[in-house]
Protein backbone atom coordinates (compact mmCIF):
# COMPACT_ATOMS: atom_id res chain seq x y z
CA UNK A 1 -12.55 25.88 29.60
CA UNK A 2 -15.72 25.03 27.03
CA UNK A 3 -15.12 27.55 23.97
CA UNK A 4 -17.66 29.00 22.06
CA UNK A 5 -17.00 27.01 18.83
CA UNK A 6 -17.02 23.54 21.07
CA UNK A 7 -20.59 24.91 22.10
CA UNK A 8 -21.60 25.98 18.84
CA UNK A 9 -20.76 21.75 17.89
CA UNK A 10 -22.58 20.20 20.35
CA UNK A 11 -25.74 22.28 19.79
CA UNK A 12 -25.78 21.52 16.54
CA UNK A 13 -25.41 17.88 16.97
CA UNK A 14 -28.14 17.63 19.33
CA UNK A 15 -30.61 19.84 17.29
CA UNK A 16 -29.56 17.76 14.34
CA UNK A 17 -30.76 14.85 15.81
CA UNK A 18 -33.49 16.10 18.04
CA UNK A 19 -35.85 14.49 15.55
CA UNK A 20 -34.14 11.09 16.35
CA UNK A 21 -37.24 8.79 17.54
CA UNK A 22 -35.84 5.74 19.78
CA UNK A 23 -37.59 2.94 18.09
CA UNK A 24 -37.25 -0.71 19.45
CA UNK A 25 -37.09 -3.63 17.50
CA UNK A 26 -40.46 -4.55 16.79
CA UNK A 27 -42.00 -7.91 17.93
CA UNK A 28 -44.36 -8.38 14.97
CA UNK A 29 -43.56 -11.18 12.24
CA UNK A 30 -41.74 -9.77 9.51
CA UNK A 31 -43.90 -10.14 5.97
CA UNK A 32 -43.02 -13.71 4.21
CA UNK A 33 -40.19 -13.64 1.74
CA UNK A 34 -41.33 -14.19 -2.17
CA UNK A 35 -40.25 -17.00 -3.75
CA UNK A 36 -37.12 -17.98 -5.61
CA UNK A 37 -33.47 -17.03 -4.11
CA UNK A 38 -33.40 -14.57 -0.82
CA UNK A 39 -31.22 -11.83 -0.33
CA UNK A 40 -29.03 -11.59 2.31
CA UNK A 41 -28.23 -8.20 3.55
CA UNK A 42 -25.37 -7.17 5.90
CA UNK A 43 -24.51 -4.18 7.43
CA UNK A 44 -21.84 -2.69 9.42
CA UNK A 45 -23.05 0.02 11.66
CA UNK A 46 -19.79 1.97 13.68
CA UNK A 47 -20.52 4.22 16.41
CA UNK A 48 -17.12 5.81 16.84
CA UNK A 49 -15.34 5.53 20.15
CA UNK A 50 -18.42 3.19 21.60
CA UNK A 51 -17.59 1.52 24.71
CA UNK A 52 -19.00 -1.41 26.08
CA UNK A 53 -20.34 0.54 29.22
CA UNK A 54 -22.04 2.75 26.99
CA UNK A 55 -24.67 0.43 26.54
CA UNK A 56 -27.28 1.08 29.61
CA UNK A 57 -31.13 1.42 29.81
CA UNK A 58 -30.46 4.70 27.86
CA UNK A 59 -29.28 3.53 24.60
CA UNK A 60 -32.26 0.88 24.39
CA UNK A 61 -31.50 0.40 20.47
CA UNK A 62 -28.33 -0.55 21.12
CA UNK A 63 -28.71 -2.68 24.56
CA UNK A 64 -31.33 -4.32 22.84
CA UNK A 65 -28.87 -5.83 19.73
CA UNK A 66 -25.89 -6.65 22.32
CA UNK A 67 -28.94 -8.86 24.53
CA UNK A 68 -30.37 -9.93 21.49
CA UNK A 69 -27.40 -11.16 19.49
CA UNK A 70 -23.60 -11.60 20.44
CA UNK A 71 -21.79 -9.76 22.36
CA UNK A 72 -18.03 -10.18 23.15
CA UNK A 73 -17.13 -8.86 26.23
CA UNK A 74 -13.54 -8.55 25.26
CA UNK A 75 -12.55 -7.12 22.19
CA UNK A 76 -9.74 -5.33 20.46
CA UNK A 77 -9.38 -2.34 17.74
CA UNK A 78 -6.23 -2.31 16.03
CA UNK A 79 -2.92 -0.02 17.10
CA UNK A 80 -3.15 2.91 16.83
CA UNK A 81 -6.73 3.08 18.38
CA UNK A 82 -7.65 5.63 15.77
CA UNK A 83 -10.52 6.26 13.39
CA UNK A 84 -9.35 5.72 10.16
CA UNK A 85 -7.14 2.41 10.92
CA UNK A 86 -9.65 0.61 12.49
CA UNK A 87 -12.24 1.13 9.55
CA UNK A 88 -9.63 -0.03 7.30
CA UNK A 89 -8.73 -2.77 9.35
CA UNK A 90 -12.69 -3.51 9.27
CA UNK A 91 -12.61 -3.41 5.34
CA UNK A 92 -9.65 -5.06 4.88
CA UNK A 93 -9.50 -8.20 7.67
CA UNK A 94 -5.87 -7.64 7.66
CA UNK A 95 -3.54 -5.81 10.30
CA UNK A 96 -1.92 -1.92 9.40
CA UNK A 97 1.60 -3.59 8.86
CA UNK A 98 -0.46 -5.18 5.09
CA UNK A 99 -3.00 -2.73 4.64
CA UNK A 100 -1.09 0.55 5.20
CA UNK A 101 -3.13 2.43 7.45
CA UNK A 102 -1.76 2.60 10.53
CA UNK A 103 -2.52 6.31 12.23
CA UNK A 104 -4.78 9.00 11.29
CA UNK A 105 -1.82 11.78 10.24
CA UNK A 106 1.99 10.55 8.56
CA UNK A 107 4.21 12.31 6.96
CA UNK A 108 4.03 12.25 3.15
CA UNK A 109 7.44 11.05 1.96
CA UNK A 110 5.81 10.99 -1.15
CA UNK A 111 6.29 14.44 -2.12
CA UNK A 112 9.55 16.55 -1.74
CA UNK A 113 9.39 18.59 0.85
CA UNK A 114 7.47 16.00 2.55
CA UNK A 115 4.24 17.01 4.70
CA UNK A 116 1.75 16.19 7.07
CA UNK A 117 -1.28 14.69 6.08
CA UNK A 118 -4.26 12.51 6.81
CA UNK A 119 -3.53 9.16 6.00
CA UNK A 120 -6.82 8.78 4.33
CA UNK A 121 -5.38 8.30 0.82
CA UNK A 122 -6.52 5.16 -0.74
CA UNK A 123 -3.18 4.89 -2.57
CA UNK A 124 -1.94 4.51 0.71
CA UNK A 125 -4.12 1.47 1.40
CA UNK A 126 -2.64 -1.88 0.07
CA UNK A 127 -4.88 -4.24 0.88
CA UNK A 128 -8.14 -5.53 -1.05
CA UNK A 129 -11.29 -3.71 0.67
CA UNK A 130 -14.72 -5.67 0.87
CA UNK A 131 -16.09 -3.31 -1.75
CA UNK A 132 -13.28 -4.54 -4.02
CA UNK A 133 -13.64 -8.16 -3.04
CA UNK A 134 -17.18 -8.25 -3.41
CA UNK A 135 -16.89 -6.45 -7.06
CA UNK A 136 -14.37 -9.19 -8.33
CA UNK A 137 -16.03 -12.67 -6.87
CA UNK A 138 -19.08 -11.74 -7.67
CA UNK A 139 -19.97 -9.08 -10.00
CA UNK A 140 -16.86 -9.63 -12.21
CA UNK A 141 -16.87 -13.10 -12.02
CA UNK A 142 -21.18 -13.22 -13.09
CA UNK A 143 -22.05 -15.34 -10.23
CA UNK A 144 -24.11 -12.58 -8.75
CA UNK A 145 -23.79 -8.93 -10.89
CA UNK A 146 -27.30 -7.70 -9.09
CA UNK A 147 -25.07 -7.68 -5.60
CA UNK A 148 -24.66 -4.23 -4.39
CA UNK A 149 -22.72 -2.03 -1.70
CA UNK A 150 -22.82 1.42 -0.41
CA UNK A 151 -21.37 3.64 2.60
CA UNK A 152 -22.70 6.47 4.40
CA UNK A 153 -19.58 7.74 6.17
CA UNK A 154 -20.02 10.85 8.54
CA UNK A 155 -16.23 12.16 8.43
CA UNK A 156 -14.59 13.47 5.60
CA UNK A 157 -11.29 11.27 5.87
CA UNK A 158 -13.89 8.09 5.91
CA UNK A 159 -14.62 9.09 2.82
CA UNK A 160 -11.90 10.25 1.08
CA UNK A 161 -9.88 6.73 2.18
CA UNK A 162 -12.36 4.51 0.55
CA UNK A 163 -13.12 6.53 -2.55
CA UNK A 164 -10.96 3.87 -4.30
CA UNK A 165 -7.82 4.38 -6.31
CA UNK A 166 -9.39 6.03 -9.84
CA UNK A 167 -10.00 8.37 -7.38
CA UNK A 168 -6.75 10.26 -7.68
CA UNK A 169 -5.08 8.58 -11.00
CA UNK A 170 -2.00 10.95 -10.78
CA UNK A 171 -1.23 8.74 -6.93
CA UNK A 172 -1.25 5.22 -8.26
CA UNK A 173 -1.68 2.62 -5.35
CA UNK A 174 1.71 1.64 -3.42
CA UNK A 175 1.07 -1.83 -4.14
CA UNK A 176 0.83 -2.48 -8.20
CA UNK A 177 -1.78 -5.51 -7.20
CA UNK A 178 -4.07 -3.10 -5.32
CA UNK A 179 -6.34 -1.28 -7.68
CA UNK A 180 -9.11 -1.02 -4.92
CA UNK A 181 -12.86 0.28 -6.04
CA UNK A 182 -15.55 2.61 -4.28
CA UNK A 183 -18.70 1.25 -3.36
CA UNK A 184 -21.76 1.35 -5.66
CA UNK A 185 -23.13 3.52 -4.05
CA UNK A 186 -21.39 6.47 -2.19
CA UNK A 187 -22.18 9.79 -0.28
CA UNK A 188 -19.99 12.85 0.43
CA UNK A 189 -20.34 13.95 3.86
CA UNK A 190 -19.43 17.57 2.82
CA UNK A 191 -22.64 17.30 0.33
CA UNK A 192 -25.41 17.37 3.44
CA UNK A 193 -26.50 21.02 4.61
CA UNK A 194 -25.72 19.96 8.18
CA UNK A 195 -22.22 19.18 7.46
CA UNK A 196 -19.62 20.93 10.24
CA UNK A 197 -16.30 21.88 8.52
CA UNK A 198 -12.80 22.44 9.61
CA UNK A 199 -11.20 20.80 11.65
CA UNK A 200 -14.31 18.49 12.97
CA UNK A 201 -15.09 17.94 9.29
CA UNK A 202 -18.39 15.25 9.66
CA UNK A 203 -22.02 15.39 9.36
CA UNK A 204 -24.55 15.02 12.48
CA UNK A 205 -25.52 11.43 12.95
CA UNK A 206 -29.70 12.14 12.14
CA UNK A 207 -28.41 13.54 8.65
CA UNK A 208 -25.88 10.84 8.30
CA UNK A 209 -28.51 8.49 9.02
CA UNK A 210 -30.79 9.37 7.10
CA UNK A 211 -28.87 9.14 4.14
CA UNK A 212 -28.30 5.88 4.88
CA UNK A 213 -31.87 4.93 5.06
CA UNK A 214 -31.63 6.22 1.47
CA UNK A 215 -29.52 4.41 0.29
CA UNK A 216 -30.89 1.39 1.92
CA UNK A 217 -33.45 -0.15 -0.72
CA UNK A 218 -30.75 -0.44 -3.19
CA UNK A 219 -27.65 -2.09 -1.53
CA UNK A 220 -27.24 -5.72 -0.11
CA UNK A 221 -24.15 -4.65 2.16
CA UNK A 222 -23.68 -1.22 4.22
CA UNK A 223 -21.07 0.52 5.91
CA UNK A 224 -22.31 3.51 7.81
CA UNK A 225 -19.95 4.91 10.37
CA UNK A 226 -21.53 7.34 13.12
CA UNK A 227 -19.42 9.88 14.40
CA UNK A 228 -21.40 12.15 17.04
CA UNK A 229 -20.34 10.12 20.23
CA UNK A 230 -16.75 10.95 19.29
CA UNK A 231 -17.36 14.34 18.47
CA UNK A 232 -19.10 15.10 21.12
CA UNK A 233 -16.68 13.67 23.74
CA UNK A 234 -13.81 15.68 22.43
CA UNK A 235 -15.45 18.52 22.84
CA UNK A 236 -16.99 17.86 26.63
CA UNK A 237 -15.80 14.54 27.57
CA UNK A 238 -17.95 12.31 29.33
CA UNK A 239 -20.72 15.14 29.76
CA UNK A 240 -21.01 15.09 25.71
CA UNK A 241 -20.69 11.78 25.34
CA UNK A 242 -23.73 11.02 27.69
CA UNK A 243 -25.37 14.23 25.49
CA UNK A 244 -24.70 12.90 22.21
CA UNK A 245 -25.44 8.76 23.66
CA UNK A 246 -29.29 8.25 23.51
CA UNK A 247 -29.42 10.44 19.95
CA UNK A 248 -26.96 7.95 18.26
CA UNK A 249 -29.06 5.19 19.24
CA UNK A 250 -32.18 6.75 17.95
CA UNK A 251 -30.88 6.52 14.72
CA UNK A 252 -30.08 2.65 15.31
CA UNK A 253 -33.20 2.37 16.14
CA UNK A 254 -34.00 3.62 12.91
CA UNK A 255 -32.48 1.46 10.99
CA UNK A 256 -33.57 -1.32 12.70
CA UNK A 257 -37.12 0.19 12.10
CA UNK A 258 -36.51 0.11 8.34
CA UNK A 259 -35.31 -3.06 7.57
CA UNK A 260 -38.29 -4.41 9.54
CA UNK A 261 -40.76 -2.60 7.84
CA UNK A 262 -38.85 -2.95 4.22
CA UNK A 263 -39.37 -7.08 5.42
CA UNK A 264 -35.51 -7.68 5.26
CA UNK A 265 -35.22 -7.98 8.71
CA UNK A 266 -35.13 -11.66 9.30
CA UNK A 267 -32.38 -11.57 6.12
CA UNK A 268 -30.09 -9.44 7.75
CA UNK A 269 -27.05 -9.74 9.85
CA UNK A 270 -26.08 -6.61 11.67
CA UNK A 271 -22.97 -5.67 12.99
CA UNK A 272 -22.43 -3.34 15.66
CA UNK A 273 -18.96 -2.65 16.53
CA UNK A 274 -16.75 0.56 17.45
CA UNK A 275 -13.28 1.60 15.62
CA UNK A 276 -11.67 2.80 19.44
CA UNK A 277 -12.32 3.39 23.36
CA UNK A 278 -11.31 6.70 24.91
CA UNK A 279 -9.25 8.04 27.68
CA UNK A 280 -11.01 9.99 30.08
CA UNK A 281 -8.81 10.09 32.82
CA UNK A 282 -8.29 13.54 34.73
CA UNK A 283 -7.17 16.18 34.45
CA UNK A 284 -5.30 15.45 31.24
CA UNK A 285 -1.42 16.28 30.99
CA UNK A 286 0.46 17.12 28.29
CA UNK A 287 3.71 15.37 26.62
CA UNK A 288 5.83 17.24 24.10
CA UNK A 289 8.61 15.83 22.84
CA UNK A 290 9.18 18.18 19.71
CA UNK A 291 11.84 20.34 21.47
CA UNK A 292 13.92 17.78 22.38
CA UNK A 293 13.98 15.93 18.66
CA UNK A 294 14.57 19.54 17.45
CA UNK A 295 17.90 19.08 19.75
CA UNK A 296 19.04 15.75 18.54
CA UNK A 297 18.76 17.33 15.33
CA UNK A 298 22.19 18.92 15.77
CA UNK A 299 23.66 15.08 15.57
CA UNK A 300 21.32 13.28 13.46
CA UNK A 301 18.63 13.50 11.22
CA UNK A 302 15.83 15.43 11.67
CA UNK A 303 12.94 14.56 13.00
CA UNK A 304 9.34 15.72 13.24
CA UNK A 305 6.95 14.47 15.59
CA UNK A 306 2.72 13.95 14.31
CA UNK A 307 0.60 13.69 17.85
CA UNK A 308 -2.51 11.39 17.15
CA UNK A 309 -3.67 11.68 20.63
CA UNK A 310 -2.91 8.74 22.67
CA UNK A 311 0.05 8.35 19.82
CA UNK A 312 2.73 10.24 18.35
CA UNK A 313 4.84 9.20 15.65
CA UNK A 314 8.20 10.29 15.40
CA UNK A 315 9.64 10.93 11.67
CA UNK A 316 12.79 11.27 9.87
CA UNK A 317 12.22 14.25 7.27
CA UNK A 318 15.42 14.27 5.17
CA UNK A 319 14.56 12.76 1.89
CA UNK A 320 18.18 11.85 1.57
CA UNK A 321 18.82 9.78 4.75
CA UNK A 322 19.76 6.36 4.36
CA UNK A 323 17.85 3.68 6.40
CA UNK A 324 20.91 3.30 8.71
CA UNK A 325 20.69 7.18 9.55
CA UNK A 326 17.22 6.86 10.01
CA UNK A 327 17.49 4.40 12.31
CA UNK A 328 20.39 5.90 14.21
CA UNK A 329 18.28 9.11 14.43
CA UNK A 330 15.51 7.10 15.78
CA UNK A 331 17.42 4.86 18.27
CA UNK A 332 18.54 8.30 19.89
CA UNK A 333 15.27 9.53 20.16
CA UNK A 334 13.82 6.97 21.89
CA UNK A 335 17.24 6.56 24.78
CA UNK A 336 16.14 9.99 25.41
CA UNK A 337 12.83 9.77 25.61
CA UNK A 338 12.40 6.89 27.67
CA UNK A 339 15.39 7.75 29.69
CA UNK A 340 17.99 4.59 28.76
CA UNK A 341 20.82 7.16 28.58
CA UNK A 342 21.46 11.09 29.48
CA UNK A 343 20.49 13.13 26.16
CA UNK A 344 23.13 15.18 26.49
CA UNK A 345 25.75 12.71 26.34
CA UNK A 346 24.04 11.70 22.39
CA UNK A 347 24.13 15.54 21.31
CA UNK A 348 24.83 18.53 23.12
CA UNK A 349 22.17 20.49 24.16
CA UNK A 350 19.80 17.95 24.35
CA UNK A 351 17.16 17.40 26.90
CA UNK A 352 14.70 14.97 28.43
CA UNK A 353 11.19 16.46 27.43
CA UNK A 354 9.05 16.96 31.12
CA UNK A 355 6.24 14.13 31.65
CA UNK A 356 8.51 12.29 29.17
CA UNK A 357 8.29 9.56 32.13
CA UNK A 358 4.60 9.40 31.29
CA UNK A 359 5.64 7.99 28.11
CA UNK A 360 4.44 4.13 28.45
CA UNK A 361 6.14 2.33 25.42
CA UNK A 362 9.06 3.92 22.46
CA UNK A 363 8.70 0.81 19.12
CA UNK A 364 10.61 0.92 16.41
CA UNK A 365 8.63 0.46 12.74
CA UNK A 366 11.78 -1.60 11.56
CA UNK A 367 13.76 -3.73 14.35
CA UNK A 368 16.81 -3.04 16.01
CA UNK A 369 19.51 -5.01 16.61
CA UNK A 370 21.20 -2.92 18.26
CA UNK A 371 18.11 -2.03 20.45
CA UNK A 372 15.93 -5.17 20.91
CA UNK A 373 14.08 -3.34 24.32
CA UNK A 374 12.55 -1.04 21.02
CA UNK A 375 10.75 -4.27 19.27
CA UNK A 376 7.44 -3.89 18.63
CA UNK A 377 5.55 -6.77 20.19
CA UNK A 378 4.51 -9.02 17.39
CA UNK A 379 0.46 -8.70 18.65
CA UNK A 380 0.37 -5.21 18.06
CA UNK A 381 0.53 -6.30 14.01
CA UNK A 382 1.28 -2.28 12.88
CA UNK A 383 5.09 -2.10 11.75
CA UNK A 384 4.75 0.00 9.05
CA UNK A 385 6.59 2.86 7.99
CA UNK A 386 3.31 5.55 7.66
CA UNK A 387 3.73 4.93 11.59
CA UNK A 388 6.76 6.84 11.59
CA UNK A 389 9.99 5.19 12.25
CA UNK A 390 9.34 5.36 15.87
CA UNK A 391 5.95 5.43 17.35
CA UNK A 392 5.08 6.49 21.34
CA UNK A 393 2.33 5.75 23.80
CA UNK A 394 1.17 7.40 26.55
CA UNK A 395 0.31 6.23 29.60
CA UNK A 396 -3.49 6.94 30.46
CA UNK A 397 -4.44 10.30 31.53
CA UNK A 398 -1.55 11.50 29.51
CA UNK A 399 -2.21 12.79 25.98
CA UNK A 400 0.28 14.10 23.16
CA UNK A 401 0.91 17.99 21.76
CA UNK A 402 3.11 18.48 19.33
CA UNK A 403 4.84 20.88 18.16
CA UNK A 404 4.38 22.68 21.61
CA UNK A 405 2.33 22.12 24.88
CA UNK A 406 -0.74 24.11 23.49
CA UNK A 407 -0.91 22.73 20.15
CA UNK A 408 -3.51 19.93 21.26
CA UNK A 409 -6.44 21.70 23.04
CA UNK A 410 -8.84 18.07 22.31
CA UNK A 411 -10.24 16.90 25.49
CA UNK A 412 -10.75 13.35 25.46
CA UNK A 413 -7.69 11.18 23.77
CA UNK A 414 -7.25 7.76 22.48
CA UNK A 415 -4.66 5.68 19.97
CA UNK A 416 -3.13 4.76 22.77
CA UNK A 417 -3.25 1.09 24.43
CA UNK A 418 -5.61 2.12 27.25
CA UNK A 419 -8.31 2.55 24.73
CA UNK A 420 -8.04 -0.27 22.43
CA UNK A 421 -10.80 -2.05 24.29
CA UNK A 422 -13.72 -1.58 21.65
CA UNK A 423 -17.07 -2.98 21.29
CA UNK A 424 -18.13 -5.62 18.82
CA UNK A 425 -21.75 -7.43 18.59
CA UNK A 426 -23.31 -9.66 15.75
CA UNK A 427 -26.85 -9.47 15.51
CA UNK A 428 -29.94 -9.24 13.36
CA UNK A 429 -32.92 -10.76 12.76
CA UNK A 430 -31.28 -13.36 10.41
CA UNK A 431 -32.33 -17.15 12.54
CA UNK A 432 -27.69 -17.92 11.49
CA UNK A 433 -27.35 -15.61 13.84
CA UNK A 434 -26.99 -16.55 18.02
CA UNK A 435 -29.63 -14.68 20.47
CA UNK A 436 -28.74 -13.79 23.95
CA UNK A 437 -25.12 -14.91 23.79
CA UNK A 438 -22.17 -13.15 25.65
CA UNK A 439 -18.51 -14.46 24.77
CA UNK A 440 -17.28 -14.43 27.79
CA UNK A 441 -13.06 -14.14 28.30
CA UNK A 442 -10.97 -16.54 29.52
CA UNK A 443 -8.74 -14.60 30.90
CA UNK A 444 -9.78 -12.22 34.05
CA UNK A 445 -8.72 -8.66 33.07
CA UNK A 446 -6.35 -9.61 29.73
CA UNK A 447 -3.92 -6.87 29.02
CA UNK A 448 -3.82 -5.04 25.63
CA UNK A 449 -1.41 -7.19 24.52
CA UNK A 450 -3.02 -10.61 24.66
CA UNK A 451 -4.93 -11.68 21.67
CA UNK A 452 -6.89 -14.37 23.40
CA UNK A 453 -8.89 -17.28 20.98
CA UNK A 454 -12.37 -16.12 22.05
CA UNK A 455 -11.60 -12.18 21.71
CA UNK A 456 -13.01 -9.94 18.62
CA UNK A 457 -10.77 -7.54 16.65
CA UNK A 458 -12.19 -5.46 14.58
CA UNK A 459 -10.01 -7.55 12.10
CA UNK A 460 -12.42 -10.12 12.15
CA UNK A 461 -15.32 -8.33 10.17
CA UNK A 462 -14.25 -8.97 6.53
CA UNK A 463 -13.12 -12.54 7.03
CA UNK A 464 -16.93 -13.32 8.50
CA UNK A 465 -18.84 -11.09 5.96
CA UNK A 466 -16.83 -12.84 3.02
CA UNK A 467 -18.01 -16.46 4.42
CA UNK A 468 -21.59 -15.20 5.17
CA UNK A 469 -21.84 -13.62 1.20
CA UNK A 470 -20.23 -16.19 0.10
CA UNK A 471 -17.13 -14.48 -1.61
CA UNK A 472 -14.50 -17.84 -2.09
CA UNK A 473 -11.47 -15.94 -1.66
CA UNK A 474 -8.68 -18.27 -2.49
CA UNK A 475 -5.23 -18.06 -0.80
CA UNK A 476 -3.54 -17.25 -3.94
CA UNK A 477 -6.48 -13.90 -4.36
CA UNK A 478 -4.50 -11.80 -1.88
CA UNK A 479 -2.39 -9.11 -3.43
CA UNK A 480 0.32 -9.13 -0.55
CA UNK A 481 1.02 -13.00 -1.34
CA UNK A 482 -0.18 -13.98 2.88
CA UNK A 483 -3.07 -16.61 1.46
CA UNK A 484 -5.07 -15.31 3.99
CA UNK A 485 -7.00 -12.99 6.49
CA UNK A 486 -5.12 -11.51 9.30
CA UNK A 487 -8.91 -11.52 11.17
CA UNK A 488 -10.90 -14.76 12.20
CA UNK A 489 -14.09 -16.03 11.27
CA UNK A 490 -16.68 -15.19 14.31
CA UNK A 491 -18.02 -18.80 14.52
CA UNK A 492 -19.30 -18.53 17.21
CA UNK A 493 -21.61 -16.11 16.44
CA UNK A 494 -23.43 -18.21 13.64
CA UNK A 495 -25.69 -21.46 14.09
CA UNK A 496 -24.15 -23.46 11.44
CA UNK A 497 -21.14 -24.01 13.01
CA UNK A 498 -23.28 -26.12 15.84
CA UNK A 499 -23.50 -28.99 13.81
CA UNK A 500 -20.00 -28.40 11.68
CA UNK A 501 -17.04 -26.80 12.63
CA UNK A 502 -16.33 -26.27 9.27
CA UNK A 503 -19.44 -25.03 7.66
CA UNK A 504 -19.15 -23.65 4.14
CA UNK A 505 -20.68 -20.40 3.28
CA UNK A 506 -24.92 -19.95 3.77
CA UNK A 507 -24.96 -18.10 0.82
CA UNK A 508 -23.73 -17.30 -2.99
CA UNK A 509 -22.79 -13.83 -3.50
CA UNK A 510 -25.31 -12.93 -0.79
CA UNK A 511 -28.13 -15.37 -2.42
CA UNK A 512 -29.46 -18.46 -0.68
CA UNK A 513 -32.32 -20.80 -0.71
């Protein structure tokens, strides 16, 4: 049943955004640039949850960049197909199992009696951002200290991830070689009239955008992150996602509209790309596996299950359990969730949950030995222990509640591997850029676990914004001690790569002849 306070959401996303004019990339020549070195300017636009069928006749904004640029028809987000990893993972070019961001809710071991949270603490985030990147090579190092970068990030945990670590000096970073920065230039979702609070906690994409257009003039590179299309499918599915559709691309058309007339159209490389998919298979069915953790917790450590969705992480609480317990504790969970042994015959009392058998996949954070069927498969890339030290997928159609069966009323689910097909395009006006391309796969219908050499993850951003600004990150710059991006550089995407397969960067800090 629709509530009230879903209703009350989607009308005021739509009559925030009713003023949303669809504007079409203009065909007129953009002015001529003025002499001496050009600017480049690159943005990442996100429209959360986008799928690649999304784009029809009635998003014309957006059709028109995936016919007019790149498009990959297969692409990837990272596990879990949540919000906040994937923008990391966008920022950061490397996998959750470096950068530390690996769900949207943990448990907070750092704090005795530990507790949920949003992972969106940037102490939590151990990997070198672009903001950061960009600040050292170039503004730091005086090759280009006019280079600038902003965000305009609809939801509040967006925000609060990339604020940078001076953000919270008590909570220094997890990794003593990660002291990440904000951008230049940064807006609080919470500070726009039209902001909806608790729990949706994001501004209306027409505000959103409009702040971006703001912030525009003075920044070379942009992150804005859209957030009605999710929204607005959690609330009515695929009836609010078709709502909420054409008004997202209105304000991409907007954009687009600005950078033409501001003449830094044919200078700019656009990137349109989504953090997740989403489940909308029906009716949705619940899986809770709380009461039967809460069992095992007679015999081992306890546990507490965090639901993401798609997801749920399974965590050991006790502050004083050794990594052996913890692992014992977890091995048990998963034989009786996924059925390997009777639960009663690990600890009295215990029980298989129901719809447990809708359970598609039980991984371990840290291997096994003694349980090598629990391994996480090395393409998946997110061992990490904010995943919990045992992390669950559901098959689709099937959707996570924990603690009980009514504690997850969201329609609409993803995180799991059913919705890590995402959408990724490079475009722009900039002539480095490919028109009217579609990376086709090799492989008919690859599963979520290949990683094929013509796919894009949304992994691949930072590596191909640091070659096109130019940013000469060395192998020895990376605080983890890896030498190098987890994510590729899009080649094919860019016209210098025609001639040389191993083209240096077009520009210098974002400046080029």
């Amino acid at each position: 049943m629709i509530s009230m306070r879903h209703l009350l959401i989607l009308t005021l996303l739509l009559l925030s955004s009713c003023n949303g004019d669809v504007l079409a990339p203009s065909s007129a020549p953009p002015p001529a640039p003025g002499g001496g070195a050009k600017k480049l300017t690159v943005i990442v636009a996100v429209v959360d949850s986008l799928m690649p069928q999304d784009l029809t006749s009635a998003t014309p904004n957006l059709n028109g960049l995936k016919t007019g640029g790149t498009f990959y028809a297969e692409s990837r987000s990272v596990f879990s197909a949540e919000t906040i990893p994937n923008h990391v993972a966008m920022m950061t070019g490397v996998y959750p199992r470096r950068n530390g961001i690996a769900a949207n809710n943990f448990i907070d071991s750092g704090v005795n009696p530990p507790v949920e949270r949003n992972l969106s603490l940037p102490e939590e985030l151990t990997a070198n951002t672009l903001f950061t990147w960009i600040r050292r090579k170039c503004v730091s190092s005086g090759i280009n200290p006019e280079i600038k970068t902003g965000a305009t990030l609809s939801k509040k945990y967006l925000f609060e991830v990339f604020a940078g670590d001076a953000a919270d000096p008590a909570r220094a970073n997890r990794n003593p070689s990660v002291d990440n920065v904000q951008p230049d230039s940064y807006w609080d979702p919470r500070s726009s009239p039209a902001y909806i609070g608790s729990p949706d906690e994001h501004t209306p994409d027409l505000p959103t955008m409009q702040q971006a257009l703001a912030q525009l003039p003075g920044v070379d590179f942009l992150f804005i992150s859209l957030g009605d299309v999710d929204r607005a499918a959690h609330a009515f599915v695929q009836a609010g996602r078709n709502a909420a559709l054409p008004v997202t691309d209105a304000q991409v058309g907007r954009l687009i509209s600005a950078l033409q007339s501001a003449g830094r159209w044919e200078n700019t490389v656009l990137f349109l790309v989504s953090d997740h998919g989403m489940d909308f298979t029906s009716p949705p069915s619940f899986i809770n596996v709380q009461p039967a953790l809460t069992s095992l917790g007679a015999c081992f450590k306890p546990m507490t299950a965090v639901d993401v969705g798609g997801t749920n992480s399974i965590f050991v609480t006790d502050p004083t359990a050794t990594p052996a317990e913890k692992q014992a504790a977890a091995r048990a969970a998963r034989a009786c969730l996924m059925g390997t042994t009777a639960c009663a015959t690990l600890c009295a009392g215990a029980s298989r949950p129901v719809n447990a058998d809708k359970i598609g996949f039980a991984w371990y954070t840290q291997d096994d030995p003694a349980d090598p069927d629990g391994t996480m498969p090395e393409s998946i890339a997110s061992k990490h222990p904010n995943l919990g030290n045992l992390v669950l997928t559901a098959m689709p159609g099937f959707r996570f509640s924990e603690p009980s069966s009514s504690s997850n009323p969201i329609l609409g689910t993803h995180g799991h591997l059913v919705t890590l097909r995402n959408t990724f395009i490079v475009a722009g006006g900039s002539p480095w850029v490919k028109k009217g391309q579609v990376i086709a796969s090799s492989v008919s219908g690859p599963s979520p676990f290949d990683r094929l050499p013509e796919q894009s993850e949304n992994v691949d951003l930072a590596p191909t914004i640091a070659w096109l600004l130019g940013l000469n990150i060395q192998s020895s710059d990376f605080p983890d001690g890896r030498g190098s991006f987890d994510g590729r550089l899009l080649k094919e995407a860019f016209t210098q790569f025609d001639a040389n397969p191993d083209a240096g960067s077009p520009t210098q800090c974002g400046r080029f002849d």
